[in-house]
C-alpha atoms as a PDB file:
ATOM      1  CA  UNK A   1     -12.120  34.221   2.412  1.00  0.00           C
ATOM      2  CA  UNK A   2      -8.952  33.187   3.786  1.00  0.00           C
ATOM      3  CA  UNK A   3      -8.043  28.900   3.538  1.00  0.00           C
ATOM      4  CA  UNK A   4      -9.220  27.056   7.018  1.00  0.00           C
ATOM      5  CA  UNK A   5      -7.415  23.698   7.942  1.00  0.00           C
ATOM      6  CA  UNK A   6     -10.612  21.867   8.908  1.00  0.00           C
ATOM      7  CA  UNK A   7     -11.462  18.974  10.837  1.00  0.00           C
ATOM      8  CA  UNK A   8     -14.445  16.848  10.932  1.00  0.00           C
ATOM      9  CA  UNK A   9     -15.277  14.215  12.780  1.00  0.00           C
ATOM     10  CA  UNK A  10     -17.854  12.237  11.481  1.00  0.00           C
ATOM     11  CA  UNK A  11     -16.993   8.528  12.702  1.00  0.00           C
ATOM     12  CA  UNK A  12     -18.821   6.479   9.774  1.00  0.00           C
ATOM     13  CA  UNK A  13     -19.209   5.865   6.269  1.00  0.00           C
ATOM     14  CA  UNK A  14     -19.503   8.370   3.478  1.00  0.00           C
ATOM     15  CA  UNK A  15     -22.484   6.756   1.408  1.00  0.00           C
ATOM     16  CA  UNK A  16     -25.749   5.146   1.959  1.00  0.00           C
ATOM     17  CA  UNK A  17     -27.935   7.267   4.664  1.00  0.00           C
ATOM     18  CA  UNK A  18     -28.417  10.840   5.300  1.00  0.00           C
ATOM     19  CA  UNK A  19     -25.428  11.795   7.611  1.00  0.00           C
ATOM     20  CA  UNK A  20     -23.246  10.162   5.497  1.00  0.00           C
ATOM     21  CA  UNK A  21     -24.118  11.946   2.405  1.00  0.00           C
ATOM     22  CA  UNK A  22     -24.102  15.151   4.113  1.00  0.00           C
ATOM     23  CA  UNK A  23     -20.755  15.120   5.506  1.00  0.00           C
ATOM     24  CA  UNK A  24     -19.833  13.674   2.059  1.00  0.00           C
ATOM     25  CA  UNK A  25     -21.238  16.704   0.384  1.00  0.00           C
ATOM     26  CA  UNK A  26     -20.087  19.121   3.193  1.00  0.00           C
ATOM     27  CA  UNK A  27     -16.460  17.746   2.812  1.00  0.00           C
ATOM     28  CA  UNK A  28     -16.803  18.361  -0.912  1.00  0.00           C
ATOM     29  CA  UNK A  29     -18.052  21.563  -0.748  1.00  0.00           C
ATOM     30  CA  UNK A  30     -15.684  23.424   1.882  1.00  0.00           C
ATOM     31  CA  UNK A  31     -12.984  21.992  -0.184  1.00  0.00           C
ATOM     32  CA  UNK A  32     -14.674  23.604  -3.477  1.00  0.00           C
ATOM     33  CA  UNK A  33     -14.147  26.600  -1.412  1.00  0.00           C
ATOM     34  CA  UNK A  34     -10.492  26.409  -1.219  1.00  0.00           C
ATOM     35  CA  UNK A  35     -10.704  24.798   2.971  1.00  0.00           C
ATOM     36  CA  UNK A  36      -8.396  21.783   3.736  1.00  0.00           C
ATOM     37  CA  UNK A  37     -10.710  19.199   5.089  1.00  0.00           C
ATOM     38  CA  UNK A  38      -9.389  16.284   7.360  1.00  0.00           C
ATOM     39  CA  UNK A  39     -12.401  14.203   7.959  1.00  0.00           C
ATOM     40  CA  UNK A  40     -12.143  11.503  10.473  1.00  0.00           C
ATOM     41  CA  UNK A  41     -14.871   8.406   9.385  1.00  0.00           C
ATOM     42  CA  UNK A  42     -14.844   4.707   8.906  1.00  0.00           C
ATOM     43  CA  UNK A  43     -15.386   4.729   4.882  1.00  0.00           C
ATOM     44  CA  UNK A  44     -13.342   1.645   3.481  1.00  0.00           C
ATOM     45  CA  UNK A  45     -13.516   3.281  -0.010  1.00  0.00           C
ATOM     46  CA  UNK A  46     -12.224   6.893   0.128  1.00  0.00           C
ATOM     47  CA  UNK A  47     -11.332   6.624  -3.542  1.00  0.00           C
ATOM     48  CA  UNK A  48     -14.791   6.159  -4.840  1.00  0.00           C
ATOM     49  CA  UNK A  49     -15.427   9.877  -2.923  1.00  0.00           C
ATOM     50  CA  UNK A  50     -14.490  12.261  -5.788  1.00  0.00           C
ATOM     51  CA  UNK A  51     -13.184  14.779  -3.215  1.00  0.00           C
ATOM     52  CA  UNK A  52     -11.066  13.110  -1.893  1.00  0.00           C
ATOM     53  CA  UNK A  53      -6.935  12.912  -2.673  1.00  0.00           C
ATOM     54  CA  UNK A  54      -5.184  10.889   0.709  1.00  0.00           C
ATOM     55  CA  UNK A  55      -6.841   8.695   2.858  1.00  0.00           C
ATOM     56  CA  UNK A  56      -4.878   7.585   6.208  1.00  0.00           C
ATOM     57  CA  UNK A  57      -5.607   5.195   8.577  1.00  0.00           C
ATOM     58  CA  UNK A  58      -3.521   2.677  11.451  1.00  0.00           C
ATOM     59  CA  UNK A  59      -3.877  -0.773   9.759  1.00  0.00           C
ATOM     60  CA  UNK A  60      -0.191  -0.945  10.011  1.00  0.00           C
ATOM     61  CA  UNK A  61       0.390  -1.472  13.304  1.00  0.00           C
ATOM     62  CA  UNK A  62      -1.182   1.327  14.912  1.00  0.00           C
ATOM     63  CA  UNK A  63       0.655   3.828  12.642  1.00  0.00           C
ATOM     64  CA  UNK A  64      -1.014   6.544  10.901  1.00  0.00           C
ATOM     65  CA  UNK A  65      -0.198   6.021   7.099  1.00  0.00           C
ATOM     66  CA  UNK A  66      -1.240   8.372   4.880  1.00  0.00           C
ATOM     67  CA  UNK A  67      -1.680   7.618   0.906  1.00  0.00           C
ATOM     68  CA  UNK A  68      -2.397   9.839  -2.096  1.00  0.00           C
ATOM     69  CA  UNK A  69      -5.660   9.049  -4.082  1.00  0.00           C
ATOM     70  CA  UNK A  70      -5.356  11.828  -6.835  1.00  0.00           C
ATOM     71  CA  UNK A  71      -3.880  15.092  -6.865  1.00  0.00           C
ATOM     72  CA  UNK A  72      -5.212  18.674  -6.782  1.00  0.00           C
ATOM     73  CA  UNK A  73      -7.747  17.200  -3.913  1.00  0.00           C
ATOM     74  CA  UNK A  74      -8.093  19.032  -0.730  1.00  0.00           C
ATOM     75  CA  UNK A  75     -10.060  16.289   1.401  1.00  0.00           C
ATOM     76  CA  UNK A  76      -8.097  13.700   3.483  1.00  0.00           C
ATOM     77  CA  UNK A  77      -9.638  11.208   5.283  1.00  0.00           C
ATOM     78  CA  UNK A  78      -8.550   8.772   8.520  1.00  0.00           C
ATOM     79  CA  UNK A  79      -9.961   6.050   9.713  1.00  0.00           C
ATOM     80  CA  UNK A  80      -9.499   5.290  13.023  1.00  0.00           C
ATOM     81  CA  UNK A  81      -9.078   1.706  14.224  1.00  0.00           C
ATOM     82  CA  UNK A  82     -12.223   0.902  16.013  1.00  0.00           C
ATOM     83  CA  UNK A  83     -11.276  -2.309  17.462  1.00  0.00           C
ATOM     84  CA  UNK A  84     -13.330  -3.549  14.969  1.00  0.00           C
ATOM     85  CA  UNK A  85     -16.617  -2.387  17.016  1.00  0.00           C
ATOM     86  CA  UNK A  86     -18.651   0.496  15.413  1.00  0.00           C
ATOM     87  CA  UNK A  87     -21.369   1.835  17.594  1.00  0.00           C
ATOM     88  CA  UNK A  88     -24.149   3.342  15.767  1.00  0.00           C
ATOM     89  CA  UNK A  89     -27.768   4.715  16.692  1.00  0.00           C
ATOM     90  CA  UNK A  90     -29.519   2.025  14.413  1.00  0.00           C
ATOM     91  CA  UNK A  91     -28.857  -1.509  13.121  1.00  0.00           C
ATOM     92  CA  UNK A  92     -26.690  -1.418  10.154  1.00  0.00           C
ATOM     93  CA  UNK A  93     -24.366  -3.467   8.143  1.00  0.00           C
ATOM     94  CA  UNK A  94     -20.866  -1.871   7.605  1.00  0.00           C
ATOM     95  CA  UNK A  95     -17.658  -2.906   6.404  1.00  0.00           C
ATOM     96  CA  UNK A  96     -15.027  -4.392   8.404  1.00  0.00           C
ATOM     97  CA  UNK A  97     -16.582  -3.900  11.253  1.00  0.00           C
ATOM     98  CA  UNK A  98     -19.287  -5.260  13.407  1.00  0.00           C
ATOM     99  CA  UNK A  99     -21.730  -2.405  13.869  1.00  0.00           C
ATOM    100  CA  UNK A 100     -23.800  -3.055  17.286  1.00  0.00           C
ATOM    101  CA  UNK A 101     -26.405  -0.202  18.990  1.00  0.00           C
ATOM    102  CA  UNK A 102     -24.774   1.911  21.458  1.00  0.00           C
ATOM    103  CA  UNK A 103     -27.832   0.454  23.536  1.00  0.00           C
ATOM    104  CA  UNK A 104     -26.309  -3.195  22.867  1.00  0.00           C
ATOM    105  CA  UNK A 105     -22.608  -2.354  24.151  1.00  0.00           C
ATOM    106  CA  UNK A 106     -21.757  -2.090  27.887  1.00  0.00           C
ATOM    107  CA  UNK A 107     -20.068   1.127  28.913  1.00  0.00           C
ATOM    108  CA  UNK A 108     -16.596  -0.748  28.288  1.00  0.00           C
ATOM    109  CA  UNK A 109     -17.141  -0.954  24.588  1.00  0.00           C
ATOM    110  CA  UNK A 110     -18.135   2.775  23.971  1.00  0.00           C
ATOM    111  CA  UNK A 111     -14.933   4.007  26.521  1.00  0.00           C
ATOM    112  CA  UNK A 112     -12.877   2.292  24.420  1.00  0.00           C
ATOM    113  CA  UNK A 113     -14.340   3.049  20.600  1.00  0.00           C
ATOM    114  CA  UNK A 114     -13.948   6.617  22.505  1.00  0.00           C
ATOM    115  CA  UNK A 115     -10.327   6.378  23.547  1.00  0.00           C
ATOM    116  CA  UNK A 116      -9.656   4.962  19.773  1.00  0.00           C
ATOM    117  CA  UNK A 117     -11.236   7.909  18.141  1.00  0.00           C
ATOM    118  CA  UNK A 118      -9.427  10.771  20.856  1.00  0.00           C
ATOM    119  CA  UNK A 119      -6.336   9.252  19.656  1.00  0.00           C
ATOM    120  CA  UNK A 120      -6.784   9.557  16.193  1.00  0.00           C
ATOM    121  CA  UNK A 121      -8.257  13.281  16.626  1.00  0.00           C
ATOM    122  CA  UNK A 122      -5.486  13.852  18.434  1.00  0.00           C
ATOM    123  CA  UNK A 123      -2.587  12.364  16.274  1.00  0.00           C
ATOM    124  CA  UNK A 124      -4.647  14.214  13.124  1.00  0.00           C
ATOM    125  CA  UNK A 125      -4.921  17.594  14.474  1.00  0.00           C
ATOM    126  CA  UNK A 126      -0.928  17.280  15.680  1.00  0.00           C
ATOM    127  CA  UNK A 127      -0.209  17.114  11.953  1.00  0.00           C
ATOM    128  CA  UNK A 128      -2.540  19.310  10.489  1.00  0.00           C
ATOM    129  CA  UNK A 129      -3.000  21.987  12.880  1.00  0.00           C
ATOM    130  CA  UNK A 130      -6.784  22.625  12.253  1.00  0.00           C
ATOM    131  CA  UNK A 131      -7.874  25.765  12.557  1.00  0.00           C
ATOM    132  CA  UNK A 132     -11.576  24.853  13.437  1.00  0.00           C
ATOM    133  CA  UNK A 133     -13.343  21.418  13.819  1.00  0.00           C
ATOM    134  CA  UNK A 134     -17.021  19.532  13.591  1.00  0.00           C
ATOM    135  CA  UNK A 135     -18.498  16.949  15.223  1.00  0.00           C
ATOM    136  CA  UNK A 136     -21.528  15.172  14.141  1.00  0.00           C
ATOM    137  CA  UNK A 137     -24.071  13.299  16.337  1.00  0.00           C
ATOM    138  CA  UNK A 138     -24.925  14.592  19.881  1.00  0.00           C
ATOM    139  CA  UNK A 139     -22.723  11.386  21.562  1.00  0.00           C
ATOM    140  CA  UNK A 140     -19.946  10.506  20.736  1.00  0.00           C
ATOM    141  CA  UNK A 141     -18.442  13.272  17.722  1.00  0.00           C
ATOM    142  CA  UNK A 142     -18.593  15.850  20.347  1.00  0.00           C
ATOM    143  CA  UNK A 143     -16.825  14.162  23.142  1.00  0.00           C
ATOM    144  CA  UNK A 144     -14.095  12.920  21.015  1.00  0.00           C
ATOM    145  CA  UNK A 145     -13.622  16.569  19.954  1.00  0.00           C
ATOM    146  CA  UNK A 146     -13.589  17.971  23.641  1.00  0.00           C
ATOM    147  CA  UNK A 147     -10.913  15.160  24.345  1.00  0.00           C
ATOM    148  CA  UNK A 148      -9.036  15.366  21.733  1.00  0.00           C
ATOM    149  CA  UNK A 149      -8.177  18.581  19.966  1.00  0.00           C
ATOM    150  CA  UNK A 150      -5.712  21.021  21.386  1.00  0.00           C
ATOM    151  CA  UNK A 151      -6.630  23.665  23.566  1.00  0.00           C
ATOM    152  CA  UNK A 152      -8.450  26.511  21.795  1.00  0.00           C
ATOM    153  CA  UNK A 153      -9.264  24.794  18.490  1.00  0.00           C
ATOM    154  CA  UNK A 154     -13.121  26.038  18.328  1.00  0.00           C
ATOM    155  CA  UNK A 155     -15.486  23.540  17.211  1.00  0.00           C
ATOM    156  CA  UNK A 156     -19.225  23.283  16.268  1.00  0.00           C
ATOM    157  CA  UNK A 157     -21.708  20.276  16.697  1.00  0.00           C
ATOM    158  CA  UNK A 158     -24.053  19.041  13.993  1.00  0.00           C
ATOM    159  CA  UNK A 159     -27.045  17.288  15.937  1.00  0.00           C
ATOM    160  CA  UNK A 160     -28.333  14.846  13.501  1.00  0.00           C
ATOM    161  CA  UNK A 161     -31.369  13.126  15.019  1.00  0.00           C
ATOM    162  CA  UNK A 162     -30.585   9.275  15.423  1.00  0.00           C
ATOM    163  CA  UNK A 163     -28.153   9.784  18.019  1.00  0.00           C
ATOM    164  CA  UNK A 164     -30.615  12.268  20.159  1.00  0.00           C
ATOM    165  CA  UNK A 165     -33.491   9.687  19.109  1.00  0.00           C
ATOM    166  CA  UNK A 166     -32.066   6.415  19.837  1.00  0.00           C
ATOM    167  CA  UNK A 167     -29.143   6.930  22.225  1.00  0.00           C
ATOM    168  CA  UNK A 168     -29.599   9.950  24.704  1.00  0.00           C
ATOM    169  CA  UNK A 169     -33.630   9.714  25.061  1.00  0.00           C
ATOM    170  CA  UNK A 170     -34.182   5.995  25.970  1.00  0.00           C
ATOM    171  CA  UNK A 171     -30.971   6.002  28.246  1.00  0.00           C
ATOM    172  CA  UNK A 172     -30.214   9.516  29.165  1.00  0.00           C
ATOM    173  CA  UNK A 173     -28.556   8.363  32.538  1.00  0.00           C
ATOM    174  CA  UNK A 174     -25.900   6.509  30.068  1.00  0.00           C
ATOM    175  CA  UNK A 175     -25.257   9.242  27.159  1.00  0.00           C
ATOM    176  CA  UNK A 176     -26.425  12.377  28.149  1.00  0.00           C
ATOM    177  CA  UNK A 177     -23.049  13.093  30.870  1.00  0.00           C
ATOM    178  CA  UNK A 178     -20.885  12.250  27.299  1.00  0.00           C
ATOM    179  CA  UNK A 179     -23.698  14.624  25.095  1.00  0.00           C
ATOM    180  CA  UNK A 180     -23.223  17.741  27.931  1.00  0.00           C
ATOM    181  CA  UNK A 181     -19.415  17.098  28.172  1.00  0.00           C
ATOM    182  CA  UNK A 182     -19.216  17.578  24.376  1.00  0.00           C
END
């Protein structure tokens, strides 16, 4: 099998509940298989990920700086600047940010946590040229995506189910135009 340049988006941490771990473990594994993996997330820690040798992100500024964690790695992470808002399907204590339900947060908030991440997709797949891409999360992983990867760059959608569960169904007129756009 021939090396991929892949992206994923992913948009939180990389420990602690099951989507996490997974695209943890996913990362790890496609990179076991010989794939560059540029994951985008909000993990504060990329070091402690074993995986893992750069981690970028735009604390400086707004410019993407990107450090080596350990060599012979093929996983890079980003971390977009959120504005220090993190929507997220339940409750949850993160980091450096202040995490509020995507039911808590007018439509202002999630336009511009979506503008953020577009950027950052954008500015990451300029410099790494992915070949294919994932999104997790029916709102917002695949949006971003749709927005912000070049033309032609195919890319899949893992549905995990808080995002169907506590975003789309109890306010479909809100997040299902951004779920059917991704």
């Amino acid at each position: 099998m021939a090396s991929l340049r892949i992206l994923i988006f992913h948009g939180y941490l990389l420990r602690g509940t099951g989507s996490n771990v997974y695209n943890a473990l996913l990362a790890t594994a496609l990179a076991r298989q010989g794939h560059d993996v540029h994951l985008l997330c909000q993990e504060r820690r990329p070091e402690d990920v074993d995986a893992v040798g750069a981690a970028g992100d735009w604390d400086d500024g707004g410019v993407l700086r990107v450090r080596p964690i350990r060599d012979g790695r093929r996983v890079t992470t980003y971390r977009p600047d959120v504005g220090g808002v993190l929507p997220v399907y339940v409750a949850d204590r993160y980091e450096g940010v202040q995490a509020r339900t995507f039911a808590e947060l007018d439509d202002a908030a999630i336009a511009d946590y979506v503008a953020r991440n577009v950027a950052a997709v954008a500015e990451v797949a300029e410099r790494v040229a992915p070949d294919i891409a994932l999104a997790n999360h029916l709102v917002m992983g695949p949006l971003i995506l749709a927005r912000g990867l070049p033309e032609g760059v195919p890319y899949a959608v893992k549905i995990h189910g808080s995002a169907l569960e506590y975003a789309v169904k109890p306010q479909p007129e809100r997040f299902l135009p951004a779920a059917r756009e991704g």
